[in-house]
Every structure is written in structure tokens, then in C-alpha cells.
PDB file of N, CA and C in Angstrom:
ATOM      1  N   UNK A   1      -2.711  15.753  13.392  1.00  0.00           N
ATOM      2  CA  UNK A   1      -3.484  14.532  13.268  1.00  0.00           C
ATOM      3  C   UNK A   1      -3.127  13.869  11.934  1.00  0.00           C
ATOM      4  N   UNK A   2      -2.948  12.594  12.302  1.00  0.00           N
ATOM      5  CA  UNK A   2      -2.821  11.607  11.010  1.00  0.00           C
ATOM      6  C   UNK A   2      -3.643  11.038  10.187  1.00  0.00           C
ATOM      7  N   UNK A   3      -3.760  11.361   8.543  1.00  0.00           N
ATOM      8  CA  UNK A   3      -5.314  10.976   8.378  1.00  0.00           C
ATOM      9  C   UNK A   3      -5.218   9.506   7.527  1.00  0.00           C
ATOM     10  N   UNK A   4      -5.723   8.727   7.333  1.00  0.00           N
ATOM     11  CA  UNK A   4      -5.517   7.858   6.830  1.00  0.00           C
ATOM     12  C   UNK A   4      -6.527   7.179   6.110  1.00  0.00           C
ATOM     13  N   UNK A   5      -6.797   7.126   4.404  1.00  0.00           N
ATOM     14  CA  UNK A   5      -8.257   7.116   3.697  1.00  0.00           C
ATOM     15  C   UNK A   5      -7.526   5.496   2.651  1.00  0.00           C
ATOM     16  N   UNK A   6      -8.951   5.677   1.762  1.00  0.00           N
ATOM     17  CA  UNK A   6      -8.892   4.536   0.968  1.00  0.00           C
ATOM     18  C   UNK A   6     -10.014   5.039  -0.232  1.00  0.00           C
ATOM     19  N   UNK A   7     -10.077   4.457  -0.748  1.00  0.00           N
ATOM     20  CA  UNK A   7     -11.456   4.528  -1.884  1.00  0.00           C
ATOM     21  C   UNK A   7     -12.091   3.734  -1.704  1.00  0.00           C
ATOM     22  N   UNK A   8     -13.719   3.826  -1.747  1.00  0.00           N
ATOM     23  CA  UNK A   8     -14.572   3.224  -1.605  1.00  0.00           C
ATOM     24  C   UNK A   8     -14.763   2.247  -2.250  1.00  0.00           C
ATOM     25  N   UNK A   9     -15.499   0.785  -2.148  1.00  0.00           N
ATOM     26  CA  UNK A   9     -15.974  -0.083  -3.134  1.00  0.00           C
ATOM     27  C   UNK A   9     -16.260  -0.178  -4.234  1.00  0.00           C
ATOM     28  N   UNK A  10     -17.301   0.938  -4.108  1.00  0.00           N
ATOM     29  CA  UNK A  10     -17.622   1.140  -5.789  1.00  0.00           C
ATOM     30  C   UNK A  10     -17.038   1.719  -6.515  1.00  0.00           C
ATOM     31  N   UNK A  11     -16.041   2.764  -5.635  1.00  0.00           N
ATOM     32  CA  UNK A  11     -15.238   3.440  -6.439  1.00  0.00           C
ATOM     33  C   UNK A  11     -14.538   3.164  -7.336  1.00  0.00           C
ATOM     34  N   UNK A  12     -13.898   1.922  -6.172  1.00  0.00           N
ATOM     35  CA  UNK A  12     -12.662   0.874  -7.075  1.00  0.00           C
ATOM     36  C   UNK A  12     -13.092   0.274  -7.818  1.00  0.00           C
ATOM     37  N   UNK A  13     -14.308  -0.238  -7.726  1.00  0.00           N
ATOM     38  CA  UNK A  13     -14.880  -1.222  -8.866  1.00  0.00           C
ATOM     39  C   UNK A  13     -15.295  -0.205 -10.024  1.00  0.00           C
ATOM     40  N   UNK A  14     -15.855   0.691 -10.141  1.00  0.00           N
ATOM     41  CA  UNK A  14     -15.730   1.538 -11.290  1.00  0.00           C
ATOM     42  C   UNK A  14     -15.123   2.005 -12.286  1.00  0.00           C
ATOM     43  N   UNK A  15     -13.663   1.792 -11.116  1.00  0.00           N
ATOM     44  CA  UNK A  15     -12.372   2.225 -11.811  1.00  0.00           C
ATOM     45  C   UNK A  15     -11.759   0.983 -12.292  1.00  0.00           C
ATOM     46  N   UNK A  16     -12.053  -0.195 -12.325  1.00  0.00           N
ATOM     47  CA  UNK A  16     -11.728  -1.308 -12.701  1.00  0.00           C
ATOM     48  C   UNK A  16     -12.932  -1.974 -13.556  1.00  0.00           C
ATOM     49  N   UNK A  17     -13.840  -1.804 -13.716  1.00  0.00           N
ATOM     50  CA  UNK A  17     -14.745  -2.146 -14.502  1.00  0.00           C
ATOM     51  C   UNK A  17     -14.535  -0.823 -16.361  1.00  0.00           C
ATOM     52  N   UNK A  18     -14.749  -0.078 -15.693  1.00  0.00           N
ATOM     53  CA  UNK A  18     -14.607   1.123 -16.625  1.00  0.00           C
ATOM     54  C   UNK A  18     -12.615   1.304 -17.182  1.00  0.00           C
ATOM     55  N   UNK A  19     -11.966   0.411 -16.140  1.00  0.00           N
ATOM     56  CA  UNK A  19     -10.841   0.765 -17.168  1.00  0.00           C
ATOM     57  C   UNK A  19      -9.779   2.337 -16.384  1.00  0.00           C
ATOM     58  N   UNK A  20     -10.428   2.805 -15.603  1.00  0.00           N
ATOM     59  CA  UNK A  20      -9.936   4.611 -15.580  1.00  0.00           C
ATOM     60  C   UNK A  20     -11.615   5.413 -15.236  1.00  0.00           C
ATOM     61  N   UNK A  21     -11.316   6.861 -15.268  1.00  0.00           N
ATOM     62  CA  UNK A  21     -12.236   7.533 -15.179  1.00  0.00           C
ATOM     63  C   UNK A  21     -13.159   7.389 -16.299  1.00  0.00           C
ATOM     64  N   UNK A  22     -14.444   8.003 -16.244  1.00  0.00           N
ATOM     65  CA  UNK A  22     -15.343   8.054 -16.608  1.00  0.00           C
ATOM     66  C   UNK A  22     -15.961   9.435 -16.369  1.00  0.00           C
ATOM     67  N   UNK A  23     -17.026   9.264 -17.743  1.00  0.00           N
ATOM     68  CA  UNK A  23     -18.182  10.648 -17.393  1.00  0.00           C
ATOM     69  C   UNK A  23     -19.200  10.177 -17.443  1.00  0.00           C
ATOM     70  N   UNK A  24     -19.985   8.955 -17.868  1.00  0.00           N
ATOM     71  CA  UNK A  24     -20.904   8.388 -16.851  1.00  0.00           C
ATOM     72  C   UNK A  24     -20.747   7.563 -16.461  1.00  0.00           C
ATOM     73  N   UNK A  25     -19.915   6.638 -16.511  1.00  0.00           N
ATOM     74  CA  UNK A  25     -19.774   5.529 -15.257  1.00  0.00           C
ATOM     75  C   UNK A  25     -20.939   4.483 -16.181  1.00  0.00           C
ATOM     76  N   UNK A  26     -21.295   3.780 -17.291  1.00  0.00           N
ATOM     77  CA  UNK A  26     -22.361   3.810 -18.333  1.00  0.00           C
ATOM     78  C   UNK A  26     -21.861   1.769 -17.684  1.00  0.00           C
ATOM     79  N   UNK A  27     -20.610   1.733 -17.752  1.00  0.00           N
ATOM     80  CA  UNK A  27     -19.887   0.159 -18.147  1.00  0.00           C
ATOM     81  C   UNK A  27     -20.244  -0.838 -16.187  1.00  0.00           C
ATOM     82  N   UNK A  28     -19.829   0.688 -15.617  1.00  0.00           N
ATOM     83  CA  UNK A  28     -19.805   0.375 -14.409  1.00  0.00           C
ATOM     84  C   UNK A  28     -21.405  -0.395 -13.844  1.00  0.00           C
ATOM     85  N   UNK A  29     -21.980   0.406 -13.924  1.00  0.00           N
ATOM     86  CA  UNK A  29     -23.441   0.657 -13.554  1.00  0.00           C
ATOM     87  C   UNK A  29     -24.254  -0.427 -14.621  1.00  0.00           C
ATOM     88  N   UNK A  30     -24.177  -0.926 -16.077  1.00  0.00           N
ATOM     89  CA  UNK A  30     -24.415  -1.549 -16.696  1.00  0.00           C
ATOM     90  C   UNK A  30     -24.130  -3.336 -15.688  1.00  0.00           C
ATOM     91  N   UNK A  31     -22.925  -2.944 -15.487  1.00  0.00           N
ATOM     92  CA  UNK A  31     -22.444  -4.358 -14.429  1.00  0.00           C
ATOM     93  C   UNK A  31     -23.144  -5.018 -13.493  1.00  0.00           C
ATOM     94  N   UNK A  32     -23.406  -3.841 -12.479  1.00  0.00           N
ATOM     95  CA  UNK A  32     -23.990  -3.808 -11.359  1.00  0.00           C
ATOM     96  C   UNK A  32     -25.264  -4.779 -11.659  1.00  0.00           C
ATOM     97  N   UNK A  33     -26.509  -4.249 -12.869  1.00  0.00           N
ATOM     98  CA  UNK A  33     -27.325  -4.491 -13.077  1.00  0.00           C
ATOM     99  C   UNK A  33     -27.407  -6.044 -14.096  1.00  0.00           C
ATOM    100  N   UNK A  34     -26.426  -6.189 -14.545  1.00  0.00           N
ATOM    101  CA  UNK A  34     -26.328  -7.207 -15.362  1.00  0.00           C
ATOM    102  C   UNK A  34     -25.935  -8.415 -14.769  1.00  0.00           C
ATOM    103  N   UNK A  35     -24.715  -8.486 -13.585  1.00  0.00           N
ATOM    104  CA  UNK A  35     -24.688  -9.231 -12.877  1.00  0.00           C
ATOM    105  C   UNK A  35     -24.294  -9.130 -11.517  1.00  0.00           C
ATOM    106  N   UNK A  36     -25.730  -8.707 -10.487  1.00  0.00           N
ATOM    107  CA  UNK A  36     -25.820  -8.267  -9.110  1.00  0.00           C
ATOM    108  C   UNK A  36     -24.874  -9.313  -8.698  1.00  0.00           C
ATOM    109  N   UNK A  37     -24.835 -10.683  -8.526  1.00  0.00           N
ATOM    110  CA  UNK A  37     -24.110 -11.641  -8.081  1.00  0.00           C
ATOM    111  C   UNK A  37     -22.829 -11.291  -7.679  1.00  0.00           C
ATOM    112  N   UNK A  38     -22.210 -11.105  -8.950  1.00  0.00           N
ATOM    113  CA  UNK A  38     -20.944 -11.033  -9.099  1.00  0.00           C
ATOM    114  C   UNK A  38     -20.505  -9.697  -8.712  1.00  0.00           C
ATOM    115  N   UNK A  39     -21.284  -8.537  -8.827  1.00  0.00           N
ATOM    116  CA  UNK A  39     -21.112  -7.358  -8.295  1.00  0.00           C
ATOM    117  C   UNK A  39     -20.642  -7.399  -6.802  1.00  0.00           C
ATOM    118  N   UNK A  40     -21.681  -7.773  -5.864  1.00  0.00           N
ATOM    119  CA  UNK A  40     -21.539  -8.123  -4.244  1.00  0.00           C
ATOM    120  C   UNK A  40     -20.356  -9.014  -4.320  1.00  0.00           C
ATOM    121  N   UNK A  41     -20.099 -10.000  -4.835  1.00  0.00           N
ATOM    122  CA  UNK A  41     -18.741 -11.147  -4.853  1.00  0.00           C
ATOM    123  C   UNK A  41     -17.647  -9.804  -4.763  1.00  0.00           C
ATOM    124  N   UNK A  42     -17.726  -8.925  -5.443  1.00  0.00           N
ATOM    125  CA  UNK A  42     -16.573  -8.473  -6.242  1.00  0.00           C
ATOM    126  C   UNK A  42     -16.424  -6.880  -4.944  1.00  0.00           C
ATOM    127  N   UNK A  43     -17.416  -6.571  -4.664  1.00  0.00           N
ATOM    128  CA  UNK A  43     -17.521  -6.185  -3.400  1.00  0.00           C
ATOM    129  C   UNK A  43     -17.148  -6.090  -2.147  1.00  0.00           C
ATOM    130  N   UNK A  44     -17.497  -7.536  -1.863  1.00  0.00           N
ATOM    131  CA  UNK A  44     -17.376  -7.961  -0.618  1.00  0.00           C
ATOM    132  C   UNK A  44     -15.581  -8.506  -0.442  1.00  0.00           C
ATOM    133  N   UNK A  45     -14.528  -8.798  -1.545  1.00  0.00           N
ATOM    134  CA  UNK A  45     -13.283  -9.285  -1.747  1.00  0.00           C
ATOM    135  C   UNK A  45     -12.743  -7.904  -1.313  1.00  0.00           C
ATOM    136  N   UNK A  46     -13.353  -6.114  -2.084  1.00  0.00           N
ATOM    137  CA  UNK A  46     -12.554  -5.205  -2.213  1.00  0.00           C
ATOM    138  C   UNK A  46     -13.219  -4.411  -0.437  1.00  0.00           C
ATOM    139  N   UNK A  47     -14.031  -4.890  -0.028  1.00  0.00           N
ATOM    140  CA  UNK A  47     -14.826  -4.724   1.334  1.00  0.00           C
ATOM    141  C   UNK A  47     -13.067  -5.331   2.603  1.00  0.00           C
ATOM    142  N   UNK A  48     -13.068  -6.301   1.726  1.00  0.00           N
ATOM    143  CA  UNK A  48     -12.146  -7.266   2.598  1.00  0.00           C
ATOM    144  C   UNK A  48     -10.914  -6.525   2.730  1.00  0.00           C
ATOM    145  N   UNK A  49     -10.571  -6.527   1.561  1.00  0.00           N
ATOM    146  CA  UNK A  49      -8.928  -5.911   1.419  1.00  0.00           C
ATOM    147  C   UNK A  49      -8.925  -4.317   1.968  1.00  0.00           C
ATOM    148  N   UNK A  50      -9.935  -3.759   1.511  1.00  0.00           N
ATOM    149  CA  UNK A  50      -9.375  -2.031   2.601  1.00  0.00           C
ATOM    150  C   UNK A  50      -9.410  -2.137   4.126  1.00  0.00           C
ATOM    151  N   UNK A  51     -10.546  -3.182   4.492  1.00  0.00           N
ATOM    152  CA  UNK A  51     -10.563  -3.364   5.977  1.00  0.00           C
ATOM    153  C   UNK A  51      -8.753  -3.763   6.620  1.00  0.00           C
ATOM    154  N   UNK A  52      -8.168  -4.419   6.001  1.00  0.00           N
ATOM    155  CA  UNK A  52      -7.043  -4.788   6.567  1.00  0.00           C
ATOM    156  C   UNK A  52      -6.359  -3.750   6.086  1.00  0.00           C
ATOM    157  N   UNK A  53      -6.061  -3.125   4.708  1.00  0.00           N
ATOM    158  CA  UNK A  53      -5.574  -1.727   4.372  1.00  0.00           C
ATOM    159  C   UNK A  53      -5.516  -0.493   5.464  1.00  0.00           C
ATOM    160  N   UNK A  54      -7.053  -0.375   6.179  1.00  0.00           N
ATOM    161  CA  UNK A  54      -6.950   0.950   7.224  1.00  0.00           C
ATOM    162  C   UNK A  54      -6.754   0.143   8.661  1.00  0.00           C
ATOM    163  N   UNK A  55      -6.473  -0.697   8.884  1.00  0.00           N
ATOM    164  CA  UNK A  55      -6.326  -1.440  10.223  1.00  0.00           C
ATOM    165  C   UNK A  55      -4.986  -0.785   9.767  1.00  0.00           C
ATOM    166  N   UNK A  56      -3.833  -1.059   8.550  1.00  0.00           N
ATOM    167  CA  UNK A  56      -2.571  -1.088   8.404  1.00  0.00           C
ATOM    168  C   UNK A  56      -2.000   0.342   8.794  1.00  0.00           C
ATOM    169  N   UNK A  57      -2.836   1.112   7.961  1.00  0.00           N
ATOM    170  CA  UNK A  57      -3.063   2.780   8.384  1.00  0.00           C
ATOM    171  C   UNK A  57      -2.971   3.035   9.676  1.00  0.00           C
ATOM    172  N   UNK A  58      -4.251   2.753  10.728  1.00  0.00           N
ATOM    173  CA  UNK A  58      -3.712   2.904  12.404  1.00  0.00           C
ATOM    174  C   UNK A  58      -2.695   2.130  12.825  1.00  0.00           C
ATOM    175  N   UNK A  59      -2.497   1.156  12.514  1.00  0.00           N
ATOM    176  CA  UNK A  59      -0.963   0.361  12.919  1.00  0.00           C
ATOM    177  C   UNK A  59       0.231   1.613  12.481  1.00  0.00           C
ATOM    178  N   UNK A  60       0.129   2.188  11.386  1.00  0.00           N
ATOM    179  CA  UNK A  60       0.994   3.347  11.266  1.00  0.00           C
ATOM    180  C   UNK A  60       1.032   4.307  12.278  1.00  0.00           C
ATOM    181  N   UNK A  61      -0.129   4.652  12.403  1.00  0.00           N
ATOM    182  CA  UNK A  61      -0.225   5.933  12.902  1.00  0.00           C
ATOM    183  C   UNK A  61      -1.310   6.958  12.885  1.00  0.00           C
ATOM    184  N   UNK A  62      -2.017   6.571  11.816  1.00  0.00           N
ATOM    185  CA  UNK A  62      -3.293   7.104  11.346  1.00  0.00           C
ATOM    186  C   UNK A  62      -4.287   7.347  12.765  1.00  0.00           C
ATOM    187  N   UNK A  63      -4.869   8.414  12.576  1.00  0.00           N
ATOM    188  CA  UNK A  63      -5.656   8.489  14.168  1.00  0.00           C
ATOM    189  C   UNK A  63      -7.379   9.510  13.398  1.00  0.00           C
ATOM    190  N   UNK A  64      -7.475   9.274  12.175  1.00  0.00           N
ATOM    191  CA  UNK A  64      -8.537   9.630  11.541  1.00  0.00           C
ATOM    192  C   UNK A  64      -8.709   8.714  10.483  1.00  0.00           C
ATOM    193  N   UNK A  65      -9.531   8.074   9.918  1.00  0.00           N
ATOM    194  CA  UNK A  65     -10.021   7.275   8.703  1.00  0.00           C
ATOM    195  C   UNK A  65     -11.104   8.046   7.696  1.00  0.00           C
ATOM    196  N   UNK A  66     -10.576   8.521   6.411  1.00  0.00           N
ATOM    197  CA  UNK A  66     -11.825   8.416   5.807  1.00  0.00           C
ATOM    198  C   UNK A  66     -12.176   7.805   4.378  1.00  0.00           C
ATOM    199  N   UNK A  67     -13.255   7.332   3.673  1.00  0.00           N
ATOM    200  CA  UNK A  67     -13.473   6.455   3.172  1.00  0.00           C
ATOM    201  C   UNK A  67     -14.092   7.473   1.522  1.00  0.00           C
ATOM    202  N   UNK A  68     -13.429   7.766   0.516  1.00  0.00           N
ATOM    203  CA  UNK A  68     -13.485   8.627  -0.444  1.00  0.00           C
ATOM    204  C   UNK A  68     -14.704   7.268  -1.092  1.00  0.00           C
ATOM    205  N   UNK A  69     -15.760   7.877  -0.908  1.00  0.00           N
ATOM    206  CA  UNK A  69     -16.466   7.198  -2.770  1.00  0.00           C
ATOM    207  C   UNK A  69     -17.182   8.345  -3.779  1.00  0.00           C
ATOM    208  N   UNK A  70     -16.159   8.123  -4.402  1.00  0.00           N
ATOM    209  CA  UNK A  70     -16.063   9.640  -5.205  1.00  0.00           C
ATOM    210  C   UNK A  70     -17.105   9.940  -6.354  1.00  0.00           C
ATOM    211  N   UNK A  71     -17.552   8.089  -6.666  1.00  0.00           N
ATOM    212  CA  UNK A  71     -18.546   7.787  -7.360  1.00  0.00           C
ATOM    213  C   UNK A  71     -20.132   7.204  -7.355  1.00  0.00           C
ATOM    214  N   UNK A  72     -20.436   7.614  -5.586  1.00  0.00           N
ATOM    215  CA  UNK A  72     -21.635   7.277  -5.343  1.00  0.00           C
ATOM    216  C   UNK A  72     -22.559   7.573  -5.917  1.00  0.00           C
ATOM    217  N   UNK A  73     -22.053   8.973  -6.372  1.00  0.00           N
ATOM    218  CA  UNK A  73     -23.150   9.854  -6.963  1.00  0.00           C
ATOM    219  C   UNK A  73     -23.924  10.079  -8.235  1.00  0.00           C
ATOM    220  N   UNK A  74     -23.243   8.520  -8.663  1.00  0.00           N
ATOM    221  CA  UNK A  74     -23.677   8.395 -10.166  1.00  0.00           C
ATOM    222  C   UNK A  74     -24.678   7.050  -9.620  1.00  0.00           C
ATOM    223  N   UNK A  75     -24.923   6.873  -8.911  1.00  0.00           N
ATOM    224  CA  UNK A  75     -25.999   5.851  -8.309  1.00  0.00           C
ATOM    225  C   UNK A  75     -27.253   6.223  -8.161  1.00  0.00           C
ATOM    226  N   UNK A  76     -28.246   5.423  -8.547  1.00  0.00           N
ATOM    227  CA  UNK A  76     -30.060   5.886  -7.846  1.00  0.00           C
ATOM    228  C   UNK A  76     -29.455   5.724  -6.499  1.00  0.00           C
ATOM    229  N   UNK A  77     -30.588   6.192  -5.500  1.00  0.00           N
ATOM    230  CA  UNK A  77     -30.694   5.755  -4.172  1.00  0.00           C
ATOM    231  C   UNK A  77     -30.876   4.512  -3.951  1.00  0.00           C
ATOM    232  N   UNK A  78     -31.645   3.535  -5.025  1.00  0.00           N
ATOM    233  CA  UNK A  78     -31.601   2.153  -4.462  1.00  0.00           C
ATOM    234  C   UNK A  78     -30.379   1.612  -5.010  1.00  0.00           C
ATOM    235  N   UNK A  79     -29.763   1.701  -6.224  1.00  0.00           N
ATOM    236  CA  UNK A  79     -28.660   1.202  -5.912  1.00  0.00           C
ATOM    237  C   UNK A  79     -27.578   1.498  -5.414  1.00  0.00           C
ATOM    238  N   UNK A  80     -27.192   2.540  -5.127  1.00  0.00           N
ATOM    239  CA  UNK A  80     -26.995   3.183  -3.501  1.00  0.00           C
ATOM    240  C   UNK A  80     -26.693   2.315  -2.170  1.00  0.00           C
ATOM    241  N   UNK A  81     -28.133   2.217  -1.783  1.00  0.00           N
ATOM    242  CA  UNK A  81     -28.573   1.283  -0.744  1.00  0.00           C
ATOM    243  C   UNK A  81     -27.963  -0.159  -0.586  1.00  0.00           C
ATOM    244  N   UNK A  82     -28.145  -1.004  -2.344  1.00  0.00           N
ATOM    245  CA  UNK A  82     -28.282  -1.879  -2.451  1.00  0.00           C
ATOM    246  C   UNK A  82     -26.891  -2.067  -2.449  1.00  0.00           C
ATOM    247  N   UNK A  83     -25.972  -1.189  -3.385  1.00  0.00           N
ATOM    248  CA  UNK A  83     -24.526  -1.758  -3.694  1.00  0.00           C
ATOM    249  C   UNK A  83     -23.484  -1.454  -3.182  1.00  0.00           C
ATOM    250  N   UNK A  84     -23.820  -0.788  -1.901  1.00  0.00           N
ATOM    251  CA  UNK A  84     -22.408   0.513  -1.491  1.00  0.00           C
ATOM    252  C   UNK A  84     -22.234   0.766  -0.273  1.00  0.00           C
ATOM    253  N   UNK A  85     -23.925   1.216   0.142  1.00  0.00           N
ATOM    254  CA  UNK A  85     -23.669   1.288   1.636  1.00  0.00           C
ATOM    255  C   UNK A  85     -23.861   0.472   2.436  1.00  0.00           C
ATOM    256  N   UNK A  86     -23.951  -0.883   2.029  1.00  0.00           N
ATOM    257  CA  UNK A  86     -23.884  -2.196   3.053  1.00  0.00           C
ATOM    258  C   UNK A  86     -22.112  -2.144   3.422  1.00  0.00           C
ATOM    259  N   UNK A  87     -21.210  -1.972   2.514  1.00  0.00           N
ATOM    260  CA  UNK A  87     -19.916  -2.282   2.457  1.00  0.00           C
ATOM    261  C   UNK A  87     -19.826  -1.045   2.960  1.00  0.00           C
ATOM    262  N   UNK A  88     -20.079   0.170   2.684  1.00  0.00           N
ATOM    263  CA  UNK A  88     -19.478   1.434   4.033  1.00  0.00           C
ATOM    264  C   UNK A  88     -19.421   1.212   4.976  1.00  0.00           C
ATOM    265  N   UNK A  89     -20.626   0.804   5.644  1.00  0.00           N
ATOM    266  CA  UNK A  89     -21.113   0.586   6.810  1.00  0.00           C
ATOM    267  C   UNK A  89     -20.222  -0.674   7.606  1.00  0.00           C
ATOM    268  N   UNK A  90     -20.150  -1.846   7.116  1.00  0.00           N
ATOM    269  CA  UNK A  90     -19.131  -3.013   7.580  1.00  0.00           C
ATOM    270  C   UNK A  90     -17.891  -2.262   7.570  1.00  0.00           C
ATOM    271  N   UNK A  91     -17.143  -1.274   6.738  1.00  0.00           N
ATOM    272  CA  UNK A  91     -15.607  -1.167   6.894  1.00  0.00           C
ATOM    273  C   UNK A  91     -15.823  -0.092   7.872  1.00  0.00           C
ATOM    274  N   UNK A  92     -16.439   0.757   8.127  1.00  0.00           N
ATOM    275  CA  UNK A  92     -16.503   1.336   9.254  1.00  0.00           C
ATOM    276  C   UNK A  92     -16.814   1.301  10.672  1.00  0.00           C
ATOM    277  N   UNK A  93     -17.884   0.049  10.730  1.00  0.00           N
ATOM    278  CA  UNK A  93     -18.019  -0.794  11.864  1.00  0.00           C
ATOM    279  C   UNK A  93     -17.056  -1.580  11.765  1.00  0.00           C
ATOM    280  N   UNK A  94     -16.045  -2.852  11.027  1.00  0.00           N
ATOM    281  CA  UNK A  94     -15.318  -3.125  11.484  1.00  0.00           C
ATOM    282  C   UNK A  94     -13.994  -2.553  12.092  1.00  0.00           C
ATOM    283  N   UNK A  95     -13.674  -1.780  11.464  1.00  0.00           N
ATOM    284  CA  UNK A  95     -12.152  -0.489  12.175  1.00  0.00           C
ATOM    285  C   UNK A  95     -12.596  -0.055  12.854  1.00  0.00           C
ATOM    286  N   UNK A  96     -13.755   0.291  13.371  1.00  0.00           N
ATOM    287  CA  UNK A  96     -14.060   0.826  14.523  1.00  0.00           C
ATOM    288  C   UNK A  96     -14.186  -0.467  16.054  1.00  0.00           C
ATOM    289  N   UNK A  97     -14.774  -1.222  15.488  1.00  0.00           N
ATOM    290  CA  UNK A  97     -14.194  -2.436  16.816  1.00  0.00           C
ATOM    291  C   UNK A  97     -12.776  -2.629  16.889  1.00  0.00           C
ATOM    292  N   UNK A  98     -12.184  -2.668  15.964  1.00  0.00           N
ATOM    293  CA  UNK A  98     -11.170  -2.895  16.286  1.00  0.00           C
ATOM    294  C   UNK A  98     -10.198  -1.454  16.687  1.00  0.00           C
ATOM    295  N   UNK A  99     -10.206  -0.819  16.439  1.00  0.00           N
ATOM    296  CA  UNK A  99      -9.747   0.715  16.526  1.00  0.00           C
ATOM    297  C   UNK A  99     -10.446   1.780  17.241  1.00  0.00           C
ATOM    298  N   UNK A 100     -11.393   1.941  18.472  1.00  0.00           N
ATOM    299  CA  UNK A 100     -12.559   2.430  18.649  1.00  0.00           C
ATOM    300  C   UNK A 100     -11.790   3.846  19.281  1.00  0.00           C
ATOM    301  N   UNK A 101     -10.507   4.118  19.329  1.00  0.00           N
ATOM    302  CA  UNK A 101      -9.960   5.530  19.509  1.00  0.00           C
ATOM    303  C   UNK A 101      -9.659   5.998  18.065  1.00  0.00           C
ATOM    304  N   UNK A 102      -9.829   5.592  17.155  1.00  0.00           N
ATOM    305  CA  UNK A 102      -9.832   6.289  15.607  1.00  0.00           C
ATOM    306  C   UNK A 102     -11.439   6.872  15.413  1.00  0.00           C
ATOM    307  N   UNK A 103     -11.308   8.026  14.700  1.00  0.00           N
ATOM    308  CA  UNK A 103     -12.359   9.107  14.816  1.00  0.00           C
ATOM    309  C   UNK A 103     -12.283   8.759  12.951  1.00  0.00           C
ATOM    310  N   UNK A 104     -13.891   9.088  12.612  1.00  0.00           N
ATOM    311  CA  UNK A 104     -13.933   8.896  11.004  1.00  0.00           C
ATOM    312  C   UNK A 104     -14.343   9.877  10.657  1.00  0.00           C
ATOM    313  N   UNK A 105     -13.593  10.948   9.449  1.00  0.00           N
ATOM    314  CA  UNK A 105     -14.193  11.913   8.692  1.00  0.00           C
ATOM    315  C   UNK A 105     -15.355  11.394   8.000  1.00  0.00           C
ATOM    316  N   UNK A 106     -16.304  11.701   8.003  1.00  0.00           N
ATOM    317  CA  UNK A 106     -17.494  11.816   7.095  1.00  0.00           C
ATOM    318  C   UNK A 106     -17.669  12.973   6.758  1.00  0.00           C
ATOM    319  N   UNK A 107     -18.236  12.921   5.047  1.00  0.00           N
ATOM    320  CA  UNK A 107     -18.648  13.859   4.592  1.00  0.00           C
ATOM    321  C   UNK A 107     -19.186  13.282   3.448  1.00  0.00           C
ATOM    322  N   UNK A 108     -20.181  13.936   2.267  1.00  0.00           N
ATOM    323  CA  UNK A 108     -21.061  13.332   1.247  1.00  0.00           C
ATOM    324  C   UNK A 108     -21.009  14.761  -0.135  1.00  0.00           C
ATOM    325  N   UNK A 109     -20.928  14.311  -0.711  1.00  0.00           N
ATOM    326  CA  UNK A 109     -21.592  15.640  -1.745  1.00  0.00           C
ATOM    327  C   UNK A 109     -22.929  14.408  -2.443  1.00  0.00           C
ATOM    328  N   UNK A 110     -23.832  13.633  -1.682  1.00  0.00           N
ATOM    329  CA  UNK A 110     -24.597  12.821  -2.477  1.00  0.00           C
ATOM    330  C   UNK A 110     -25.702  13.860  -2.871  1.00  0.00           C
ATOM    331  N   UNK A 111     -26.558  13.669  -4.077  1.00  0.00           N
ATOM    332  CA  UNK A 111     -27.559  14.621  -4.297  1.00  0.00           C
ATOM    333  C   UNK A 111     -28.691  14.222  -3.638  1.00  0.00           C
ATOM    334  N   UNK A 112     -28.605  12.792  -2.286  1.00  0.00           N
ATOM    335  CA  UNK A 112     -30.235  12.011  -1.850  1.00  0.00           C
ATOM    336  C   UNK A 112     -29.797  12.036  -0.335  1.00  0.00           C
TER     337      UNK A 112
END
């Protein structure tokens, strides 16, 4: 089986807000809260671009999708809710209409 992943929203935005890794994620999360607006804007662009990214993946060959957010876990549950899993949820409902014989690994290490 062919697996075919991406990094999550926030992930990427973490890693682009913060520069690289982090040990708390302090710049990232400061963002979020400082300007929600632009957060979702900035979101919904990197929402956009993996959706056509894992469409590109099953056009390969890919016959599993999964979606790494490696940094959920530095989130409350509401911002969680608020900043992350609206955009899981759309890139996985959209590849799945369009792809509905691709199967999605899920899995979480969330602490909620």
C-alpha cells in the first residue's frame, strides 16, 4: 500500500510563524490569539494548497492519506476546535469526495 501524508495546518503555520521547531510553540500560539483573522486567512490558503497536494498524491498512486499535525498538542481544546479542526475536517472531506476509494490513517497522541 501507498501512503501518501502532508502536515497539518497548524503545523505548517507553526513552523512558519516560529521560524523552525520549537519547545513551546510561545510565537505560534501568541499569533493565533493576537490576530484570529489573519490566522484562519492564513489557514484556509495552507487548507487550500495540501488539498490539491494529496489529490496529487492519489493521482500518483497513493491509496492511503494521512494528515501529520504534530503540533496540535500544544493547543487548549478550544483552540483546537477553533483553529485546526475545522481545516482537518474540510481536507479530509474534500479528498474523500473526490477520492472516496482512498482509506485515511488516523491516529492522535492529543492529551483531550
Amino acid at each position: 500500500m501507498i501512503l501518501g501524508f502532508c502536515g497539518a495546518p497548524w503545523t505548517l503555520m507553526s513552523y512558519m510563524i516560529e521560524g523552525g521547531g520549537s519547545k513551546t510553540f510561545a510565537k505560534a500560539k501568541a499569533w493565533l490569539y493576537k490576530w484570529p483573522e489573519a490566522s484562519h486567512k492564513l489557514m484556509r490558503i495552507l487548507t487550500d494548497v495540501l488539498v490539491i497536494y494529496l489529490d496529487a498524491q492519489v493521482k500518483a498512486g497513493a491509496q492511503l492519506l494521512q494528515v501529520f499535525d504534530s503540533w496540535a498538542g500544544e493547543l487548549s481544546p478550544h483552540a483546537f476546535r477553533t483553529f485546526a479542526l475545522p481545516y482537518l475536517k474540510e481536507i479530509a472531506e474534500t479528498t474523500k469526495q473526490k477520492h472516496p476509494q482512498v482509506r485515511y490513517l488516523y491516529g492522535s497522541t492529543l492529551p483531550f
